[in-house]
N, C-alpha and C. Protein backbone atom coordinates (compact mmCIF):
# COMPACT_ATOMS: atom_id res chain seq x y z
N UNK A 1 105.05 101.54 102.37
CA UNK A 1 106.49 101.64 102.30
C UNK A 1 106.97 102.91 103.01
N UNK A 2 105.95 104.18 102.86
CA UNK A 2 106.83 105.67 103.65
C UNK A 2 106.77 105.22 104.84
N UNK A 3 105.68 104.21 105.24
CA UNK A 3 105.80 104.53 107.14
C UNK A 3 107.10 103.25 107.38
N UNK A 4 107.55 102.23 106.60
CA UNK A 4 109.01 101.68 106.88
C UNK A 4 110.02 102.63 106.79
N UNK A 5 110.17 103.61 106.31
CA UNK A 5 110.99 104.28 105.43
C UNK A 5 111.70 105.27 107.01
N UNK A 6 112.58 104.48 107.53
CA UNK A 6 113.36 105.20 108.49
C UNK A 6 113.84 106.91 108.40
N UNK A 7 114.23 107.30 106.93
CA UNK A 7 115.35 108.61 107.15
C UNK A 7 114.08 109.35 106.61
N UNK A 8 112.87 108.87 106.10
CA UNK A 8 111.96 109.41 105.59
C UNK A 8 111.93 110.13 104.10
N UNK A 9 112.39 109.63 103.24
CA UNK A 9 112.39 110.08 102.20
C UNK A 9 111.52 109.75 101.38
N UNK A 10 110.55 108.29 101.21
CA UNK A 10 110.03 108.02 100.56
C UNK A 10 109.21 109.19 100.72
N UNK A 11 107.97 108.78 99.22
CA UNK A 11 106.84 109.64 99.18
C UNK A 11 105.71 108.91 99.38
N UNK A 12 104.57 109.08 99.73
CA UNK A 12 103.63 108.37 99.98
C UNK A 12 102.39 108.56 98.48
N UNK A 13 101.66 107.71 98.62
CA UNK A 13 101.11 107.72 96.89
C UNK A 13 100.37 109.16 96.73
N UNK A 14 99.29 109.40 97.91
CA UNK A 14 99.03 110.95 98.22
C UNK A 14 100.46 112.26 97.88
N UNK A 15 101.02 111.80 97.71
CA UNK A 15 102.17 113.04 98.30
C UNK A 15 102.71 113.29 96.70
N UNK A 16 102.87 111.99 96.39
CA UNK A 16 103.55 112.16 94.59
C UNK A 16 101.80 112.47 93.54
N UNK A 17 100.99 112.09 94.24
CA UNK A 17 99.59 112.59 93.32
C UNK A 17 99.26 114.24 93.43
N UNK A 18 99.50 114.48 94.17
CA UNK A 18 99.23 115.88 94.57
C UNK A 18 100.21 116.67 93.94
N UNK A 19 101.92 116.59 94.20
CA UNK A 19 102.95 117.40 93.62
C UNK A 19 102.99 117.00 91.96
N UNK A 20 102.48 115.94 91.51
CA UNK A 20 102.65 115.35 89.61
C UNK A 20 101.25 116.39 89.09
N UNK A 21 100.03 116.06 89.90
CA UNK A 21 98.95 117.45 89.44
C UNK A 21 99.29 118.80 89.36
N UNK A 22 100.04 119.25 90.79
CA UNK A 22 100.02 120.25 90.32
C UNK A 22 101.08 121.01 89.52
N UNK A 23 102.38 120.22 89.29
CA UNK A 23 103.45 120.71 88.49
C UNK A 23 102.58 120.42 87.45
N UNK A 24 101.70 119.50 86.74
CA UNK A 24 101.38 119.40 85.47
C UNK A 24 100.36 120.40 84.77
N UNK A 25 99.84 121.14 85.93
CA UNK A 25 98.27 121.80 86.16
C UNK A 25 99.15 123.50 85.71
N UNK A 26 100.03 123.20 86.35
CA UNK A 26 100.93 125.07 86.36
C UNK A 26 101.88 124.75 84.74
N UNK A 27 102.32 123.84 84.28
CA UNK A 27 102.86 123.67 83.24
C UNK A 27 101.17 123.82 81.80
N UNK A 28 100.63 123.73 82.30
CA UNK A 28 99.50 123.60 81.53
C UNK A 28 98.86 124.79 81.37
N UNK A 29 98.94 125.24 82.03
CA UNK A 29 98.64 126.91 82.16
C UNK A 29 99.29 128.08 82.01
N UNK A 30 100.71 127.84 82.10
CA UNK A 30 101.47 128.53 81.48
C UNK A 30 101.77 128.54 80.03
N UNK A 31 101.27 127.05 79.86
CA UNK A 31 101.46 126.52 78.27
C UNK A 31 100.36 127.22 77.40
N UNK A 32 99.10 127.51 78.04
CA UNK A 32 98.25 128.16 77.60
C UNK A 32 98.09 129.67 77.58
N UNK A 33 98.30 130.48 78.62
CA UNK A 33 98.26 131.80 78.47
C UNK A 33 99.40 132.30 77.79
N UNK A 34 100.64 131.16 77.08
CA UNK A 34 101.59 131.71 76.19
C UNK A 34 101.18 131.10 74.84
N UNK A 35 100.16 130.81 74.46
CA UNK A 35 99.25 130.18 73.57
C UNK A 35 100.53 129.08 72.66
N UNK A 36 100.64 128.37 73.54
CA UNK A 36 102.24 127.38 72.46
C UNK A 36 101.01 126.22 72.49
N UNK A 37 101.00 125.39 71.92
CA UNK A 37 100.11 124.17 71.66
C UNK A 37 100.90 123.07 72.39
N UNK A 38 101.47 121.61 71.35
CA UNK A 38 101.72 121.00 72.28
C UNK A 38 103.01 120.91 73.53
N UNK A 39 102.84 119.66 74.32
CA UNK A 39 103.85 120.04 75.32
C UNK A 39 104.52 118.75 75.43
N UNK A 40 105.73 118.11 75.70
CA UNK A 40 106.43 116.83 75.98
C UNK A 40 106.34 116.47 77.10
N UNK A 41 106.29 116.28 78.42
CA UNK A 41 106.42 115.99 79.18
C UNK A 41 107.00 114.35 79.97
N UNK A 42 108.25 114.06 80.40
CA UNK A 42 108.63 113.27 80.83
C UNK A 42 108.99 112.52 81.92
N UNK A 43 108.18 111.35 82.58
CA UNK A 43 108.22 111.12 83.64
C UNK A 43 108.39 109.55 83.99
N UNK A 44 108.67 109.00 85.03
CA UNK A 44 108.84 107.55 85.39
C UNK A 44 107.20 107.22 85.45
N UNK A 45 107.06 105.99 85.03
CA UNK A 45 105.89 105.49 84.58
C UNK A 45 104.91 105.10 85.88
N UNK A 46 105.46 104.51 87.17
CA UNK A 46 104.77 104.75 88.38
C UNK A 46 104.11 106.33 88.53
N UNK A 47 104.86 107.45 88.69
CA UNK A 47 104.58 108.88 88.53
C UNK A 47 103.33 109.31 88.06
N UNK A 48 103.56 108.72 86.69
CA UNK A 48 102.04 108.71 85.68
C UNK A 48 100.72 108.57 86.11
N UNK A 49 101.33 106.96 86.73
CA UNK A 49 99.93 106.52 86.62
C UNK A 49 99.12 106.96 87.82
N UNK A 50 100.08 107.19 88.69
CA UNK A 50 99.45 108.13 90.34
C UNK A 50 98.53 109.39 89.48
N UNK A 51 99.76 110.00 88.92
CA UNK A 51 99.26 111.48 88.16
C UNK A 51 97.78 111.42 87.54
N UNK A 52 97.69 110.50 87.03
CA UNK A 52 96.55 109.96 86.32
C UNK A 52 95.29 109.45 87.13
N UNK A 53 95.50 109.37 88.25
CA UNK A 53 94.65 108.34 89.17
C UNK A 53 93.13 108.53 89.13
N UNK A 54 93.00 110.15 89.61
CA UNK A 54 91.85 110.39 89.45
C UNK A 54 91.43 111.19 88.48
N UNK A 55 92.09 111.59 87.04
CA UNK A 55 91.39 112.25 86.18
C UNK A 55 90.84 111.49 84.83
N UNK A 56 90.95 110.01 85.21
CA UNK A 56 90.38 109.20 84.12
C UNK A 56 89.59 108.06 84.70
N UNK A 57 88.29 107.09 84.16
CA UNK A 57 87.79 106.14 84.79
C UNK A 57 88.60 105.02 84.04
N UNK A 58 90.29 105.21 82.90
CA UNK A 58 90.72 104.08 83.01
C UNK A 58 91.59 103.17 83.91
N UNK A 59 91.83 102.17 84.16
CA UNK A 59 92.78 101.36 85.10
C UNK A 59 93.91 102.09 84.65
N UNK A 60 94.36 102.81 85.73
CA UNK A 60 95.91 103.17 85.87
C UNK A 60 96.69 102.43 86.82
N UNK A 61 96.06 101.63 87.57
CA UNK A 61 96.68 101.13 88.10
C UNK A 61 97.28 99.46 87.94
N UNK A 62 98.69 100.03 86.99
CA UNK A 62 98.66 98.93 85.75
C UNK A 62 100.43 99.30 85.41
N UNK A 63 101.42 98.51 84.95
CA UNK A 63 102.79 99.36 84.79
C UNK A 63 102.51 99.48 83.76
N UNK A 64 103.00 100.66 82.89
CA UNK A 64 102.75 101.23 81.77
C UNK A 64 104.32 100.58 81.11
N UNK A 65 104.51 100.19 79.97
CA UNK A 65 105.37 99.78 78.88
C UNK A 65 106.71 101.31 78.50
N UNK A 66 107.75 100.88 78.79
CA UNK A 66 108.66 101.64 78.18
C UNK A 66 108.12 102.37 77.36
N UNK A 67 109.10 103.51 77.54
CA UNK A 67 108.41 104.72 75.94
C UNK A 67 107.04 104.94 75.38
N UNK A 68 106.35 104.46 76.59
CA UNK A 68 104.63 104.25 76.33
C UNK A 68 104.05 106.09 76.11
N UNK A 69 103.17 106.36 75.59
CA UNK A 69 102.86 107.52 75.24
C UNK A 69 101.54 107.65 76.13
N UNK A 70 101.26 108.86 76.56
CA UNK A 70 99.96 109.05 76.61
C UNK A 70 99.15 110.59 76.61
N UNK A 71 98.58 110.99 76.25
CA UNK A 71 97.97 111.89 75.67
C UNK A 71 96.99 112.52 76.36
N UNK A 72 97.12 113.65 76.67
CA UNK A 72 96.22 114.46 78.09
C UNK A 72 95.90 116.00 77.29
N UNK A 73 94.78 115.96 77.06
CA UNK A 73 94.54 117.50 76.73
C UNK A 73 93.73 118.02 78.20
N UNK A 74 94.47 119.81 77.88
CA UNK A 74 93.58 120.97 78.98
C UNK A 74 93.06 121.72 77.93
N UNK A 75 92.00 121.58 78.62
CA UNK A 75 90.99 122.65 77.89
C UNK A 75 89.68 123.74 78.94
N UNK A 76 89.91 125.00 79.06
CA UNK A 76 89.07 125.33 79.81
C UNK A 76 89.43 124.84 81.67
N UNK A 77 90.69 124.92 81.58
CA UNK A 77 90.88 124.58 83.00
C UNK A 77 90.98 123.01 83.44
N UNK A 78 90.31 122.15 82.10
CA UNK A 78 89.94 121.02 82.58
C UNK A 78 90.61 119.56 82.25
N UNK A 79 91.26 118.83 82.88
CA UNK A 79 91.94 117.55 82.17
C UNK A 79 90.92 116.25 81.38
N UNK A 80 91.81 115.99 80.12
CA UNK A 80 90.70 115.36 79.63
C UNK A 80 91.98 113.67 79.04
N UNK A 81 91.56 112.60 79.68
CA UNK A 81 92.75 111.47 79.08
C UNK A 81 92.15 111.17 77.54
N UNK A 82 93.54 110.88 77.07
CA UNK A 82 92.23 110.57 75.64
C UNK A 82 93.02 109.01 75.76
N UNK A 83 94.43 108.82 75.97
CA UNK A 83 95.02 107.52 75.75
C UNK A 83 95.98 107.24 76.67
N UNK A 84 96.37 105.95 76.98
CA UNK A 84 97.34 105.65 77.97
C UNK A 84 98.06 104.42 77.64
N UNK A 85 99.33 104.34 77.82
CA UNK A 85 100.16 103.15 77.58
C UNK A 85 100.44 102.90 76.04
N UNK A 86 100.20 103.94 75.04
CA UNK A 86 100.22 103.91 73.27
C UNK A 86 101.94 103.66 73.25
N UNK A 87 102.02 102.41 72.32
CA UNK A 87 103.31 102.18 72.34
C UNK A 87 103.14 101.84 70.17
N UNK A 88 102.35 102.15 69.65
CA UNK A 88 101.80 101.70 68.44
C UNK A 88 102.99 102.34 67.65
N UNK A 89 103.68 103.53 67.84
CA UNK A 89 105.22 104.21 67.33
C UNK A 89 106.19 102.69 67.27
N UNK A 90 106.22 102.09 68.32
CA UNK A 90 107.72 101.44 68.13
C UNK A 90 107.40 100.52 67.32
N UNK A 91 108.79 100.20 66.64
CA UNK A 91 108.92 99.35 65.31
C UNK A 91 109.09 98.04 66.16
N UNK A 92 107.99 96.64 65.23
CA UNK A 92 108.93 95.50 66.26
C UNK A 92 109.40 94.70 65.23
């Protein structure tokens, strides 16, 4: 789609994986050397799952469910997925 993308705005899947790591990587580290525990973080669910691409061996490449939760600990520098797409909160 970026190389259709005439005025050039799109992002290419490289381009949004790289800028979602590392805003999440510097939020994570700041989150830590100010020793605060957890963190919210909110994003469009395509975003995610790029973000996600290579730090888990689960299928991210999958649309994740409204208000879907998912759960990423740093520890030691290091990303760890524990869950993806948890929607078990909403009432049906």
């Amino acid at each position: 789609m970026a190389e259709n993308d005439e005025p050039r705005q799109f992002e290419t899947y490289d381009t949004v994986r790289k800028r979602m790591q590392k805003e999440v990587t510097k939020i994570a580290e700041e989150t830590s050397e100010e020793g605060v525990g957890n963190v919210l973080i909110v994003s469009h669910g395509m975003a995610i799952t790029v973000l996600l691409s290579d730090w888990t061996e689960e299928d991210t490449d999958r649309p994740l469910s409204n208000a879907s939760i998912l759960k990423v600990i740093h520890k030691d520098g290091k990303f760890t997925v524990e869950s993806v797409g948890d929607t078990s909160f909403i009432e049906k």
